[in-house]
Protein backbone atom coordinates (compact mmCIF):
# COMPACT_ATOMS: atom_id res chain seq x y z
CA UNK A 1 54.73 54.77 30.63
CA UNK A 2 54.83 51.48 29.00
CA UNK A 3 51.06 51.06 28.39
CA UNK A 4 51.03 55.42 26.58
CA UNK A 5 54.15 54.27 24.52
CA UNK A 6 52.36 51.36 23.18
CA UNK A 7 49.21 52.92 22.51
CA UNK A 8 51.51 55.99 20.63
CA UNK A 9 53.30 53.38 18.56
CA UNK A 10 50.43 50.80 17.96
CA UNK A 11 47.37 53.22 17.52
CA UNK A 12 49.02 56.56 16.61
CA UNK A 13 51.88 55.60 14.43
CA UNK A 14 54.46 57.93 16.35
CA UNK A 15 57.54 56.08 15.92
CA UNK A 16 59.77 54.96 12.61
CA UNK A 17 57.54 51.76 12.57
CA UNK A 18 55.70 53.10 10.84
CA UNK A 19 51.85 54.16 10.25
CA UNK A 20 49.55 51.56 11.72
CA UNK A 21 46.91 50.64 13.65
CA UNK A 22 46.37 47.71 15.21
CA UNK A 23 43.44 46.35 17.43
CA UNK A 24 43.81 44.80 20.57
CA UNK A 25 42.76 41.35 19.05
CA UNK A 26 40.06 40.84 22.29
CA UNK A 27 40.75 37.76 23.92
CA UNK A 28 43.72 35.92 22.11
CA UNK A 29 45.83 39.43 21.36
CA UNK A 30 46.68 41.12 18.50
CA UNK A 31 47.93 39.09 15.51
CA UNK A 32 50.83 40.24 13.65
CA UNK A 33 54.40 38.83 12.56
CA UNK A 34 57.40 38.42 14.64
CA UNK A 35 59.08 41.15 13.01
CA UNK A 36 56.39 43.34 13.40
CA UNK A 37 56.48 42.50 17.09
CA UNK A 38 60.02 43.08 17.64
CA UNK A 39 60.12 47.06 15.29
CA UNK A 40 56.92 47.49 18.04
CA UNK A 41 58.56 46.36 20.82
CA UNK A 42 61.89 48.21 19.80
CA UNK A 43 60.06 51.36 19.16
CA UNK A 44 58.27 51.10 22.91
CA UNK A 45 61.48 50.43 24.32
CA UNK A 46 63.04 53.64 23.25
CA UNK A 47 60.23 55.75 24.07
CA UNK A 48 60.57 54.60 27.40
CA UNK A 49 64.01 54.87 27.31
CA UNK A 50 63.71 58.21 26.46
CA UNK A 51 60.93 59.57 29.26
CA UNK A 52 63.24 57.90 31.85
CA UNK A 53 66.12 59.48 30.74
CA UNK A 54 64.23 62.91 30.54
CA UNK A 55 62.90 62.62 34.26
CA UNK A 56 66.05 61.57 35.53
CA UNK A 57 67.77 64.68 34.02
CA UNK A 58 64.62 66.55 35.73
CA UNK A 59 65.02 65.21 39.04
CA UNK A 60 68.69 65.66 38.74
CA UNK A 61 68.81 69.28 37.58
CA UNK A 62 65.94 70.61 40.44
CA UNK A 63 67.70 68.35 43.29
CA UNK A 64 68.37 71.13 45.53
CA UNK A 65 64.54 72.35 45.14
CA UNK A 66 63.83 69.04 45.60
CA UNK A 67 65.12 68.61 49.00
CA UNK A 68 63.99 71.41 50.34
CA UNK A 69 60.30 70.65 49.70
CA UNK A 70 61.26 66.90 51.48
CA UNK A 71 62.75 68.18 54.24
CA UNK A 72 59.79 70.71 54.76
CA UNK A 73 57.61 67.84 54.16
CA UNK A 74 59.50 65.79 56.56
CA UNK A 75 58.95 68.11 59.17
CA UNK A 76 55.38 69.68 58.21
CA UNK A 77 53.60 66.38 56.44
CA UNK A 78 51.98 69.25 54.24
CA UNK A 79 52.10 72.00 52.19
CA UNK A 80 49.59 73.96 50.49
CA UNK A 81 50.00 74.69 46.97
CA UNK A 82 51.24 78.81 47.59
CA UNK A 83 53.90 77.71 49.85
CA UNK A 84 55.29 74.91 47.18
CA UNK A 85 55.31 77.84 44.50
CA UNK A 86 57.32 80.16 46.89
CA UNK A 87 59.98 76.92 47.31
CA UNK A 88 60.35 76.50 43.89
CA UNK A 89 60.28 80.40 42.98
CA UNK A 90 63.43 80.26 45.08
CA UNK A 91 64.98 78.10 42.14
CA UNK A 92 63.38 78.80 39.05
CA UNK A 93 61.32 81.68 37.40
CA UNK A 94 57.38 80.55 37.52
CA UNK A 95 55.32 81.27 34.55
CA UNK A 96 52.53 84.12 35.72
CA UNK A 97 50.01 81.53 34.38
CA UNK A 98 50.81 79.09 36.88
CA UNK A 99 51.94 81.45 39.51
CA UNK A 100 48.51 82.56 39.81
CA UNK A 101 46.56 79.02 40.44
């Protein structure tokens, strides 16, 4: 996560830092001020903060689904894709999209 939320606030300007692009520097790093350094590392911080915070709520909301494909695992060791989608169709509405894969 760390290494995306760089590259999205370093190459891709996605975060109030600001528009820039900066190059890895090669060898010795990028060069760029200390304040600089610490808006960048700020910024990466609370993207990061932010994806954890968003899987956690995931993994928290679907914990009953959750177990029920680990204890299936636990006692199978596998599962083929149809029979995960019938687990999880027991929880929450699939998208016909993805039903059909």
């Amino acid at each position: 996560v760390e290494r995306m939320a760089r590259a999205m606030v370093t190459q891709f300007g996605m975060s109030d830092v600001g528009s820039l692009a900066i190059d890895d520097g090669g060898f010795m790093g990028p060069e760029y001020s200390e304040d600089l350094s610490e808006k960048i590392d700020g910024a990466i911080k609370a993207i990061s903060d932010e994806c954890y915070l968003n899987a956690l709520n995931i993994l928290m909301t679907n914990r009953a689904c959750l177990d029920k494909v680990a204890d299936e695992l636990t006692e199978t060791e596998t599962m083929t894709g149809d029979r995960l989608r019938d687990i999880i169709a027991e929880y929450v509405e699939i998208p016909a999209k993805l039903a059909a894969v």
